[in-house]
C-alpha atoms as a PDB file:
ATOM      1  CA  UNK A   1     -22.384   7.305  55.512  1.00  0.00           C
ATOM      2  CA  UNK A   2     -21.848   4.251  53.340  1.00  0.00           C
ATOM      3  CA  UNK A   3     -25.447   4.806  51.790  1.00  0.00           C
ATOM      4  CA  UNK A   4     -24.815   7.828  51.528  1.00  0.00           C
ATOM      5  CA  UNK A   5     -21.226   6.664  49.308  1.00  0.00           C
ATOM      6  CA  UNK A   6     -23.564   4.007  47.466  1.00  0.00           C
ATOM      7  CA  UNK A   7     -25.792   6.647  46.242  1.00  0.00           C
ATOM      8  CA  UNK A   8     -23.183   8.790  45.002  1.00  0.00           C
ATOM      9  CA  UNK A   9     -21.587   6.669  43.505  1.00  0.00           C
ATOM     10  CA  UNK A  10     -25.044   5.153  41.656  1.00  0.00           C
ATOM     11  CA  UNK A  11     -25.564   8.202  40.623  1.00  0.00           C
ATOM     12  CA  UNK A  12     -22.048   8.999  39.017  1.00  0.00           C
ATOM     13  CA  UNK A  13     -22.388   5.831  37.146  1.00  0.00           C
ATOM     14  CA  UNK A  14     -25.769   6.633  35.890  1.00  0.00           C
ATOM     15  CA  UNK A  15     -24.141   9.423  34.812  1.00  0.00           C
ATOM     16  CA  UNK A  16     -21.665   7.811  32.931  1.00  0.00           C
ATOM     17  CA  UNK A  17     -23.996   5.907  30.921  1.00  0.00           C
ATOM     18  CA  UNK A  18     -25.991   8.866  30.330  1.00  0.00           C
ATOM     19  CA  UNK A  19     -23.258  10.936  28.500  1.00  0.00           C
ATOM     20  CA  UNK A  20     -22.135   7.022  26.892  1.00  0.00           C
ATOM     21  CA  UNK A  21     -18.540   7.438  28.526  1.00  0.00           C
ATOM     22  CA  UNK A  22     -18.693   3.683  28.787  1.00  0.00           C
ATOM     23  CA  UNK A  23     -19.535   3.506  24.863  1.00  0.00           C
ATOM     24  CA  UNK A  24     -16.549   5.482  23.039  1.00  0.00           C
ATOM     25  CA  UNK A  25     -17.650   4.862  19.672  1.00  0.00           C
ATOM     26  CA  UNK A  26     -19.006   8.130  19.291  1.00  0.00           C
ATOM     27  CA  UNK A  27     -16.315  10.109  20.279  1.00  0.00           C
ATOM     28  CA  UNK A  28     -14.009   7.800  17.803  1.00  0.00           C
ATOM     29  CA  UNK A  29     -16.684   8.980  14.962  1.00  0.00           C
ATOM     30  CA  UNK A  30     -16.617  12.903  16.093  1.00  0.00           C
ATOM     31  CA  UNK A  31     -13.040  12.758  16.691  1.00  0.00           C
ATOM     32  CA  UNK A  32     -11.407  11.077  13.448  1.00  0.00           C
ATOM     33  CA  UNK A  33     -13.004  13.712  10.981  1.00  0.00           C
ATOM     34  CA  UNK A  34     -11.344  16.696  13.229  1.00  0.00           C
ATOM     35  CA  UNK A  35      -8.274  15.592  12.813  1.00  0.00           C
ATOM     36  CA  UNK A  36      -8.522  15.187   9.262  1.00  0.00           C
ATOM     37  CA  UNK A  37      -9.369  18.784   9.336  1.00  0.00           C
ATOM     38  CA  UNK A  38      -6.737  19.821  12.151  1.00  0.00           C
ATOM     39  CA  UNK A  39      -3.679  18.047  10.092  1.00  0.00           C
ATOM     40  CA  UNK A  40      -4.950  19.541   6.534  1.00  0.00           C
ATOM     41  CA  UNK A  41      -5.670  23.000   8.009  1.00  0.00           C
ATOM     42  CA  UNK A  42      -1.952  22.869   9.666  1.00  0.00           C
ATOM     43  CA  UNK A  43      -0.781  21.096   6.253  1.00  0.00           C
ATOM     44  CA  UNK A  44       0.743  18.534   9.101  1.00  0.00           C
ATOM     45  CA  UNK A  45       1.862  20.400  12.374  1.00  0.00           C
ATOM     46  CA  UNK A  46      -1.419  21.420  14.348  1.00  0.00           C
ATOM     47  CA  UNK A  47      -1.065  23.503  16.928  1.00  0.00           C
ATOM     48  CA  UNK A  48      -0.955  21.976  20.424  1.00  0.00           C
ATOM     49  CA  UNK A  49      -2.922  24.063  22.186  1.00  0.00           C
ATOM     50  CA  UNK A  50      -5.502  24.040  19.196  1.00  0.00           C
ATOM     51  CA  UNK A  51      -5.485  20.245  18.861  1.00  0.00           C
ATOM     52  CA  UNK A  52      -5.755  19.808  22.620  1.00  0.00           C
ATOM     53  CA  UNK A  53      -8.714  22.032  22.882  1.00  0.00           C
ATOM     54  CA  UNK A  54     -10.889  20.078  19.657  1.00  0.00           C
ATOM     55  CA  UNK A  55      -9.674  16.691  21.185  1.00  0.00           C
ATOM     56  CA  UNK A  56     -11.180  17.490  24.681  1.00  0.00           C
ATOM     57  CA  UNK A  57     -14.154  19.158  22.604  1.00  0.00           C
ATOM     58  CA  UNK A  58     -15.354  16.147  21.265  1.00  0.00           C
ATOM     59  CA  UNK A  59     -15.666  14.145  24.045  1.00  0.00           C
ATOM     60  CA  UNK A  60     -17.777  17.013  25.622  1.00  0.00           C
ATOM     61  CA  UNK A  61     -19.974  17.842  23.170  1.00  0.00           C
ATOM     62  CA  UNK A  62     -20.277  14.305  22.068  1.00  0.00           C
ATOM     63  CA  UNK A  63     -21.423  13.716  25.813  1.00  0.00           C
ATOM     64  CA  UNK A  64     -23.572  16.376  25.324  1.00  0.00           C
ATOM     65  CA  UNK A  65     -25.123  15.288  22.805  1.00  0.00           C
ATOM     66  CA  UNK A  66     -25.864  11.756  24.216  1.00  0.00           C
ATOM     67  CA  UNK A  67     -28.036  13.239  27.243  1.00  0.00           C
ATOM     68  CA  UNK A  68     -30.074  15.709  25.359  1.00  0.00           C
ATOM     69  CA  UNK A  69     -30.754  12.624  22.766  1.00  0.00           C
ATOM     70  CA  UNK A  70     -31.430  10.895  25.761  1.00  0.00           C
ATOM     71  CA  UNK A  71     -33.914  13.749  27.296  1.00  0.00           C
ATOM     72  CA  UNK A  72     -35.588  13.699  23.613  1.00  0.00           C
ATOM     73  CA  UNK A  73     -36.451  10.127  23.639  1.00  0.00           C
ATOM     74  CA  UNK A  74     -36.994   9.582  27.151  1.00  0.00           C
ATOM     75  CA  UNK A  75     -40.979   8.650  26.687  1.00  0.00           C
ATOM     76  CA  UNK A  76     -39.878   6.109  24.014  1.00  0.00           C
ATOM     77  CA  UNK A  77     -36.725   4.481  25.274  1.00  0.00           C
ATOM     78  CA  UNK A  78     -38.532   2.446  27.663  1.00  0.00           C
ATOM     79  CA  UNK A  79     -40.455   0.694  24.998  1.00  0.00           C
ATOM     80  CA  UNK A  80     -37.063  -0.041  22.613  1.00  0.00           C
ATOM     81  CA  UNK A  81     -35.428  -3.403  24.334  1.00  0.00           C
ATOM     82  CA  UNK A  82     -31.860  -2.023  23.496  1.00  0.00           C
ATOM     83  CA  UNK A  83     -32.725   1.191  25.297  1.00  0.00           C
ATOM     84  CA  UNK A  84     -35.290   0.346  28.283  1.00  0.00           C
ATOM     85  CA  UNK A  85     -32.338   0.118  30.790  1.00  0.00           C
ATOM     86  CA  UNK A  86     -31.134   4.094  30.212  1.00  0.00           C
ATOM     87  CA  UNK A  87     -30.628   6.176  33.061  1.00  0.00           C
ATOM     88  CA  UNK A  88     -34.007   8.408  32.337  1.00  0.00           C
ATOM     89  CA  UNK A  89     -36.285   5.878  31.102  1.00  0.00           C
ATOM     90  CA  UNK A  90     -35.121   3.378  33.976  1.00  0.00           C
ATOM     91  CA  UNK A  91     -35.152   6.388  36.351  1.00  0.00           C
ATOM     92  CA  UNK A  92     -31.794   6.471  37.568  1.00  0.00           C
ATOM     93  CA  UNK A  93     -31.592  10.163  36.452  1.00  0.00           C
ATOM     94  CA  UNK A  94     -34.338  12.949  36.783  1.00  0.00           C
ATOM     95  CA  UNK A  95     -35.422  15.083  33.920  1.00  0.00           C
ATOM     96  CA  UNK A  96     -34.068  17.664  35.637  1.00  0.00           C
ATOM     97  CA  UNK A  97     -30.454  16.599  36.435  1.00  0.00           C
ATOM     98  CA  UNK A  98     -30.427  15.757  32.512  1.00  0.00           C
ATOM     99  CA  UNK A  99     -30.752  19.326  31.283  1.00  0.00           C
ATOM    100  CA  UNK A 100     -28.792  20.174  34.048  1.00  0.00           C
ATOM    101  CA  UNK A 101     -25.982  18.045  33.278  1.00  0.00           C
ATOM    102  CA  UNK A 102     -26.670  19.150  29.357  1.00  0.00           C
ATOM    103  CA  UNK A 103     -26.188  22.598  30.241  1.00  0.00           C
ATOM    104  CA  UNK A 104     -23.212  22.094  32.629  1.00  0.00           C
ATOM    105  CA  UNK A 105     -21.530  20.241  29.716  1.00  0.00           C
ATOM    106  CA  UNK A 106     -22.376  22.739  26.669  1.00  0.00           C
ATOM    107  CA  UNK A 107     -21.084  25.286  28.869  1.00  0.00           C
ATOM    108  CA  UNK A 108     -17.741  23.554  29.435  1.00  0.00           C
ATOM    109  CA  UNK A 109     -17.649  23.043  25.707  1.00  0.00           C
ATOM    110  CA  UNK A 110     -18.468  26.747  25.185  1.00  0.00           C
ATOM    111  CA  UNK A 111     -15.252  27.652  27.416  1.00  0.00           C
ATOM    112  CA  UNK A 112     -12.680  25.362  25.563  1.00  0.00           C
ATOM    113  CA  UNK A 113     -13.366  27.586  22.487  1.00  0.00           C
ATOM    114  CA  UNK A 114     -13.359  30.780  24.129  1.00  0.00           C
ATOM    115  CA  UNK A 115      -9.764  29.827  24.209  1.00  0.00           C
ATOM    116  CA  UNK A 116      -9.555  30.238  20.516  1.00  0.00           C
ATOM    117  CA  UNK A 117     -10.224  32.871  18.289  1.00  0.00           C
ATOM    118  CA  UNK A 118     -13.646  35.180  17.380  1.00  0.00           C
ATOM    119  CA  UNK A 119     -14.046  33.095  13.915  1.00  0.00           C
ATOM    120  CA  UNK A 120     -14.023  30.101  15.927  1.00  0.00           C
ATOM    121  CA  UNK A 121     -16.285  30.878  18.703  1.00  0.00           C
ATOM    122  CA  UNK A 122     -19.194  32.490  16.016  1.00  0.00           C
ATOM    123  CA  UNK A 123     -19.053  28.736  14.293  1.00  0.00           C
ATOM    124  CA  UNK A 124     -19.521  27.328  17.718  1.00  0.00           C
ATOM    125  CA  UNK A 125     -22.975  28.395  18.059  1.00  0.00           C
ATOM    126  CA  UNK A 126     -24.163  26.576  15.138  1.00  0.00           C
ATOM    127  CA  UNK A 127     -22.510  23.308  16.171  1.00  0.00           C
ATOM    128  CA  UNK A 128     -24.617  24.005  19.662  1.00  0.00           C
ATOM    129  CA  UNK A 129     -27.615  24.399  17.474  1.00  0.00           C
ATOM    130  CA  UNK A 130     -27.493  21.371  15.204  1.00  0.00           C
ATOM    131  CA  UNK A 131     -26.133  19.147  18.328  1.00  0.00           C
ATOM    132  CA  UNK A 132     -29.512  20.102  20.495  1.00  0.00           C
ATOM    133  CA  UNK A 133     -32.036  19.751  17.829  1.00  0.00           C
ATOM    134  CA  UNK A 134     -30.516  16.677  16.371  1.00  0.00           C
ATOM    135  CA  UNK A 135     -32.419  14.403  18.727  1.00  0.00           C
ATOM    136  CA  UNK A 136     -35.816  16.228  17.914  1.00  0.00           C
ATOM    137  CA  UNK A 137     -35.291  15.357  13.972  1.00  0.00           C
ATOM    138  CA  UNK A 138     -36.623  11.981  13.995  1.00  0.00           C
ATOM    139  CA  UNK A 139     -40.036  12.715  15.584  1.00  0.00           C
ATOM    140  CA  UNK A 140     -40.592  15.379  12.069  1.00  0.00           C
ATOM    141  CA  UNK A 141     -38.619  14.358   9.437  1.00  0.00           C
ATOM    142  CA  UNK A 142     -37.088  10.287   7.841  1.00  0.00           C
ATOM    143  CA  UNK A 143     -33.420  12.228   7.663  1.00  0.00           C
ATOM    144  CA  UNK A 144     -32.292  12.487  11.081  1.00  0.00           C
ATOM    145  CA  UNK A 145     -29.086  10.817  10.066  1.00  0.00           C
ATOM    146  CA  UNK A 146     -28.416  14.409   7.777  1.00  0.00           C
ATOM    147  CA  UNK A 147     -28.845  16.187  10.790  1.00  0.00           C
ATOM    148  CA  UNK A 148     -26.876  14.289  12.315  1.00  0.00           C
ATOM    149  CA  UNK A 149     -23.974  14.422   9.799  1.00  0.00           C
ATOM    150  CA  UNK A 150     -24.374  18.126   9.757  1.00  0.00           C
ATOM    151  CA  UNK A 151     -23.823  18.377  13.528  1.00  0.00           C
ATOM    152  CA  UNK A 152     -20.758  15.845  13.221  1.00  0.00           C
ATOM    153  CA  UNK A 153     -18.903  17.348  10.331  1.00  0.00           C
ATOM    154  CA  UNK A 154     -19.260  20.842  11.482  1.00  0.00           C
ATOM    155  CA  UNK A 155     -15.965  20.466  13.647  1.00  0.00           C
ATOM    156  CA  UNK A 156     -13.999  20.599  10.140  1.00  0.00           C
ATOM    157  CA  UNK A 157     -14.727  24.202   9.832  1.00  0.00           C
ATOM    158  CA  UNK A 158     -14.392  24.748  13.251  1.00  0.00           C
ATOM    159  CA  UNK A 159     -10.803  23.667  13.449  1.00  0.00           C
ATOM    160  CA  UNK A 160      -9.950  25.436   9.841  1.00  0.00           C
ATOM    161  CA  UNK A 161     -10.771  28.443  11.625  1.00  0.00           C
ATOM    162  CA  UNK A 162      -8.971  27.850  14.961  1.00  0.00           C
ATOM    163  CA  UNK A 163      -6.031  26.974  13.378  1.00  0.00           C
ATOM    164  CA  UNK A 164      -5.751  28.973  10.247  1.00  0.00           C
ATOM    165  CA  UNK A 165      -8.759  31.899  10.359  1.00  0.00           C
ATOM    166  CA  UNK A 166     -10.213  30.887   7.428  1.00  0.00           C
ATOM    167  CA  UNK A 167     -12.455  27.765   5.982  1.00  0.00           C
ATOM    168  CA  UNK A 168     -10.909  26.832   2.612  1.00  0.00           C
ATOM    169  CA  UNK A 169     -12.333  24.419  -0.076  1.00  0.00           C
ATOM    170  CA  UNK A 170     -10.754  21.536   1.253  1.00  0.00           C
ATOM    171  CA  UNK A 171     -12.219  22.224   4.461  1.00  0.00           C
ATOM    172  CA  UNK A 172     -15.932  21.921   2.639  1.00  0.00           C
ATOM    173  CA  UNK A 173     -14.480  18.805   0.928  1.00  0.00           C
ATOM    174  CA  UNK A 174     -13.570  16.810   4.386  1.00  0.00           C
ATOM    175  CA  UNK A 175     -17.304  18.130   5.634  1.00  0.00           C
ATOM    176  CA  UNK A 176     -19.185  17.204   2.839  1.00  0.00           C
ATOM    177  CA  UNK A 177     -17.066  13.806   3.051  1.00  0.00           C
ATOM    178  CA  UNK A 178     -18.114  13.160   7.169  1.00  0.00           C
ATOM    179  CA  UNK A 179     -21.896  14.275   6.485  1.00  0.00           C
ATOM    180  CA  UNK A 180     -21.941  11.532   3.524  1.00  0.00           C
ATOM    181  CA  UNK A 181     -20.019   8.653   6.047  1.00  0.00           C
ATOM    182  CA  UNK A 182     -22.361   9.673   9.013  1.00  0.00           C
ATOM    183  CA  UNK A 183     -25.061   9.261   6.773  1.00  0.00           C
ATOM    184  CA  UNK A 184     -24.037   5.731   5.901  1.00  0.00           C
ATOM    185  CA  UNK A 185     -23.139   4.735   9.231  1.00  0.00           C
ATOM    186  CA  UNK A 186     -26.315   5.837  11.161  1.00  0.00           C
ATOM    187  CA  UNK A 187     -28.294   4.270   8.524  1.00  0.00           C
ATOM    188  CA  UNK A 188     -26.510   1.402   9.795  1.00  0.00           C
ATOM    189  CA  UNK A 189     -27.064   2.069  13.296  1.00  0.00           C
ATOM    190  CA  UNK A 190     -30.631   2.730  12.136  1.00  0.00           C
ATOM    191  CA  UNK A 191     -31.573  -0.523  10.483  1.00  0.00           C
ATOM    192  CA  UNK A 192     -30.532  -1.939  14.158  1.00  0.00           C
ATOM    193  CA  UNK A 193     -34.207  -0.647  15.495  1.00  0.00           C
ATOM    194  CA  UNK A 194     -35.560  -0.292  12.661  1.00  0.00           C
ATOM    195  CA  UNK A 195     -38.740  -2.463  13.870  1.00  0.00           C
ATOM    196  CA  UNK A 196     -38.946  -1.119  17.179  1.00  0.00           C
ATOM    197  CA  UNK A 197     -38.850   2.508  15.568  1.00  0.00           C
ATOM    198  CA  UNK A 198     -41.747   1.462  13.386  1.00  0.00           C
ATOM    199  CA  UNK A 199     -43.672   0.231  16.217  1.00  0.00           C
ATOM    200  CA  UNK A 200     -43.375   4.042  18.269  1.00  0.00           C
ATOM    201  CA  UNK A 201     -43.092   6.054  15.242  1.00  0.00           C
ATOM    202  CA  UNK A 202     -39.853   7.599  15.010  1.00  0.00           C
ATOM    203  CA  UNK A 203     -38.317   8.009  11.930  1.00  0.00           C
ATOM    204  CA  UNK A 204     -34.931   7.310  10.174  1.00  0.00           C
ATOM    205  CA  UNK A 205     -33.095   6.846   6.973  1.00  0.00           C
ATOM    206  CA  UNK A 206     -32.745   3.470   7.650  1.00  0.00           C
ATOM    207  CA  UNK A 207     -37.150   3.360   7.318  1.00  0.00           C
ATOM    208  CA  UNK A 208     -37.197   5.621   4.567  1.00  0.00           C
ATOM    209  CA  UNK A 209     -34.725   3.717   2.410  1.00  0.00           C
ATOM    210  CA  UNK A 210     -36.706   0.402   3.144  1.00  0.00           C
ATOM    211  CA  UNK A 211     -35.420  -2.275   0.609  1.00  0.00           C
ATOM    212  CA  UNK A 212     -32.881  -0.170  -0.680  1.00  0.00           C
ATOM    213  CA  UNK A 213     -31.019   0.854   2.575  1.00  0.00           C
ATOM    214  CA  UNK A 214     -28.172  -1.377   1.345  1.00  0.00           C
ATOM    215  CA  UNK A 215     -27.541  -0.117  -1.780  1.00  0.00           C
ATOM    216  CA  UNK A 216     -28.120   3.613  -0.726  1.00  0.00           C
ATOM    217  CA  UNK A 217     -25.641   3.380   1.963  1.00  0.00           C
ATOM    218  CA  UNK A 218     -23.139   1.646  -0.889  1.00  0.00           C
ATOM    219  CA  UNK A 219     -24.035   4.294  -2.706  1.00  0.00           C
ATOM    220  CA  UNK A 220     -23.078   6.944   0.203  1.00  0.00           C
ATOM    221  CA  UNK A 221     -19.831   5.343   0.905  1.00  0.00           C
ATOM    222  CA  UNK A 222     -18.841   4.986  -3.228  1.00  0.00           C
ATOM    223  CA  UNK A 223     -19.059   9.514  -2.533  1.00  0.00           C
ATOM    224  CA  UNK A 224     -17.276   9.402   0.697  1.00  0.00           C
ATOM    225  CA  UNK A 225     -14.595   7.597  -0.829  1.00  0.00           C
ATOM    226  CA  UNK A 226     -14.527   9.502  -4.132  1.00  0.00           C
ATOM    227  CA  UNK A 227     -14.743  12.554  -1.738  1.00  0.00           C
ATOM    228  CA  UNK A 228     -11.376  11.838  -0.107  1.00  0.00           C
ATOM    229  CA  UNK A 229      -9.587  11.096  -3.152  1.00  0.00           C
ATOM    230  CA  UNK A 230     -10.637  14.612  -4.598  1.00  0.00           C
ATOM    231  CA  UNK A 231      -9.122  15.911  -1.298  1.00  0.00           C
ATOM    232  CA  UNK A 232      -5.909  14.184  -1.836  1.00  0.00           C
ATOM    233  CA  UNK A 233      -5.775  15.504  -5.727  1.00  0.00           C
ATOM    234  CA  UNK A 234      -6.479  18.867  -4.508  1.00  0.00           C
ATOM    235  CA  UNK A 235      -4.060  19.189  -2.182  1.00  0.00           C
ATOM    236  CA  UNK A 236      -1.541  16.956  -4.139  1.00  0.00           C
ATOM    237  CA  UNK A 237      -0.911  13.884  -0.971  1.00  0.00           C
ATOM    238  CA  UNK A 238       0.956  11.296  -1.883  1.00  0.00           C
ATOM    239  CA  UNK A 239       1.299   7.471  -1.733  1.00  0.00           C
ATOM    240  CA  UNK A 240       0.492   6.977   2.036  1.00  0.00           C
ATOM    241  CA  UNK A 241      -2.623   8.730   1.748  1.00  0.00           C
ATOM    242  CA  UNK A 242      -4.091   6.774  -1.208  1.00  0.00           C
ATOM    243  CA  UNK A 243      -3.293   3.411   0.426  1.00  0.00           C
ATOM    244  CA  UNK A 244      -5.571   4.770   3.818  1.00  0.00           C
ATOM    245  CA  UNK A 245      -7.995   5.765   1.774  1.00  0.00           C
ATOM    246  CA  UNK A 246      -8.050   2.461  -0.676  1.00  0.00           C
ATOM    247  CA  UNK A 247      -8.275   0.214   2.529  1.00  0.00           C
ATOM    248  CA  UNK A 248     -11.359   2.193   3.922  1.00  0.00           C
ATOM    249  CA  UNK A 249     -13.142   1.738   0.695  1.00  0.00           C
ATOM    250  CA  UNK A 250     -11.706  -2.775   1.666  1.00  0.00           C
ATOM    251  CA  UNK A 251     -13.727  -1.766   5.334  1.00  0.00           C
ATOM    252  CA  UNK A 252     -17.133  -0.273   3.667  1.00  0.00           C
ATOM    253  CA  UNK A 253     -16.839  -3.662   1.296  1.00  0.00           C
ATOM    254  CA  UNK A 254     -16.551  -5.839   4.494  1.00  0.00           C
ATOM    255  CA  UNK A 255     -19.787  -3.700   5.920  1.00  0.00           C
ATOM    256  CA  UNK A 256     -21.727  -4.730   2.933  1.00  0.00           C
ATOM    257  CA  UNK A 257     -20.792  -7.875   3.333  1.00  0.00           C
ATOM    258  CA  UNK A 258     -22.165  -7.755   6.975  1.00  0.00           C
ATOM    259  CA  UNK A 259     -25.289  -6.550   6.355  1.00  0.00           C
ATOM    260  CA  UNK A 260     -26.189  -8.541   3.123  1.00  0.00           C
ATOM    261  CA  UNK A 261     -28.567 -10.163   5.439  1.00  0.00           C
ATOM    262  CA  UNK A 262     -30.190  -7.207   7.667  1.00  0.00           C
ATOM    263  CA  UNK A 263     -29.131  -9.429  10.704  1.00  0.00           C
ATOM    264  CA  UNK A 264     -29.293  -6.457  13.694  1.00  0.00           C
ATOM    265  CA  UNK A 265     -26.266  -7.813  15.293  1.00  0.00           C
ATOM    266  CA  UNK A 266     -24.480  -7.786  12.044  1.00  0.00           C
ATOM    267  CA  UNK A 267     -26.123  -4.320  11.602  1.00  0.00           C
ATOM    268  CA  UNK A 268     -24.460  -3.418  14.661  1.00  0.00           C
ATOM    269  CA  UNK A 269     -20.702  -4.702  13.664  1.00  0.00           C
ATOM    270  CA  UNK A 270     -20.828  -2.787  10.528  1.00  0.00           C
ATOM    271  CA  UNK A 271     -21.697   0.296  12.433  1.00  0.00           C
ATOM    272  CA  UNK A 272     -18.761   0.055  14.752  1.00  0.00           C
ATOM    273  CA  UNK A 273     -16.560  -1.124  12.428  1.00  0.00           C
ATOM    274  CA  UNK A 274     -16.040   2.846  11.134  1.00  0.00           C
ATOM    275  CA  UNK A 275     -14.134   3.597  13.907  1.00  0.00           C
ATOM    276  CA  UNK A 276     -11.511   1.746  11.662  1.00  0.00           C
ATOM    277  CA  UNK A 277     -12.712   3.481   8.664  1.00  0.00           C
ATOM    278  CA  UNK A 278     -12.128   6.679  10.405  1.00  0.00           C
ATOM    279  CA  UNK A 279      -8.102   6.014  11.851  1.00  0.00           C
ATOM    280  CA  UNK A 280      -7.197   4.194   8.996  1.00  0.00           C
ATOM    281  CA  UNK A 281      -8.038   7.555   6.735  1.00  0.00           C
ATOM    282  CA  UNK A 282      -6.426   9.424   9.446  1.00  0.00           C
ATOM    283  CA  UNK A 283      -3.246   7.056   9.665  1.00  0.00           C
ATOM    284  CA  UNK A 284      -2.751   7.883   5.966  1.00  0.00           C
ATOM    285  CA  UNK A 285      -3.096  11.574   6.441  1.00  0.00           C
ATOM    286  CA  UNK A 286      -0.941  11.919   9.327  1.00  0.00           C
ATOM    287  CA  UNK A 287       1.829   9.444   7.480  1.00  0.00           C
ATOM    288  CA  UNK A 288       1.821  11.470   3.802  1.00  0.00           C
ATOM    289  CA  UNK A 289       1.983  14.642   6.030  1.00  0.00           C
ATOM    290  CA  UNK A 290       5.099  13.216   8.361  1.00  0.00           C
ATOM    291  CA  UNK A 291       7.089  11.714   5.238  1.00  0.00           C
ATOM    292  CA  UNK A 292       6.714  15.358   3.498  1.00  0.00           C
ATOM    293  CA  UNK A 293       6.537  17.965   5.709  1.00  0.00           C
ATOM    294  CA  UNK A 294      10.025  20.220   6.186  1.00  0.00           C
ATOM    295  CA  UNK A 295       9.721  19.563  10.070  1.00  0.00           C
ATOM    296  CA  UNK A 296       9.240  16.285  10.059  1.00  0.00           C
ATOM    297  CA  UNK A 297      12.384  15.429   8.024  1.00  0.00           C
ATOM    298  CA  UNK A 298      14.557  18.439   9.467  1.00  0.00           C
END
């Protein structure tokens, strides 16, 4: 019986690492742009059932989208030092219980926004789409990281739609806004592997920019940042809102300061360090929306 326990629980840690539960940074990334969307599309006052639903929605499709990744680079992983130790390529998990576990979790996802409306569950299907051929993208094309940024920013017209029916300009503005910041940031992630990538052949922005991935990804957050500050004129935020957004564009000046060397570890911090990119932009949102909304001050 207690092998029997051990093996379980082995297995329920591989897992774990498989869908990255141990690694939240994802989720952070997903999650932040949603509830831009969620607090614009509810002009402050989401509704609970909605916000619930998108919250527990990104962890599960973002888990998702870790083990299909994972089943698409299974053959290379093992030759990438930062990825040899995986549960497929270290054979922890089968091939099988990977799709399994994909389909178990889509499927889960797929349920959540059944509990929504018609609009909402049509969009889901693309999101579906662009999260399972995401991990495909790098073997055929150098712009994985657009795919990428498609599949991550397509929650913003997903929540429009759950909460209000409809998918407004502004709701195009925060998309285009998290497909130009994933864009940066996976560069960043990119130009972590970049040699082992060139080594097995898989492609990325971060090999395709070559000497110029610094300045490109400046370049990416300088529209991100405009992006978000033709969101706020639009829909006329105030004071709070501006300061968020000013001391994001402080964090993407720090990340080029990180990664004025190439140094992968550096690489790395940079990368991660958009989590605070993301709740700091959020922070200001939420804050302009709680000092001005009727509710909040009735």
């Amino acid at each position: 019986m207690e092998i029997i326990r051990q093996l379980n629980q082995d297995k329920l840690l591989a897992y774990i690492q498989l869908m990255r539960v141990n690694k939240p940074i994802g989720i952070y990334l997903l999650l932040w742009p949603t509830l831009w969307a969620l607090w614009v599309a509810a002009e402050g006052i989401p509704d609970t059932q909605v916000l619930i639903i998108f919250v527990l929605g990104v962890v599960v499709m973002r888990s998702a989208g870790c083990v299909i990744n994972d089943y698409a680079d299974r053959k290379v992983d093992g030759h990438v030092s930062r990825t040899k130790d995986r549960p497929l390529p270290s054979g922890r998990v089968t091939e099988k219980e990977a799709l399994g576990l994909f389909g178990v979790l889509c499927l889960f996802a797929f349920v959540l926004v059944l509990f929504t409306n018609k609009e909402t569950v049509m969009l889901s299907v693309g999101g579906l789409f662009l999260a399972a051929c995401y991990p495909f993208m790098k073997r055929y094309t150098y712009l994985p990281q657009v795919v990428l940024g498609a599949a991550f920013a397509w929650a913003v017209p997903m929540a429009f739609t759950a909460q209000t029916g409809t998918v407004t300009q502004q709701a195009w503005l925060i998309y285009a806004a998290t497909l130009l910041w994933t864009v940066a940031y996976d560069t960043l992630y990119a130009m972590v592997d970049r040699e082992d990538d060139l080594k097995i052949g898989i492609k990325s922005t971060a090999i395709l920019f070559g000497e110029a991935d610094k300045m490109i990804v400046g370049v990416l957050q300088g529209m991100v940042i405009l992006t978000l500050l033709l969101l706020g004129q639009q829909l006329s935020l105030g004071f709070t809102y501006y300061m968020g957004v000013v001391a994001a564009s402080g964090l993407f000046v720090y990340q080029q300061w990180l990664i004025r060397k190439r140094e992968t570890d550096r690489c790395f911090e940079a990368f991660l360090n958009n989590h605070w990119v993301g709740s700091i932009v959020f922070a200001g949102l939420f804050l302009d929306y709680l000092v001005h909304t009727p509710a909040a001050v009735g």
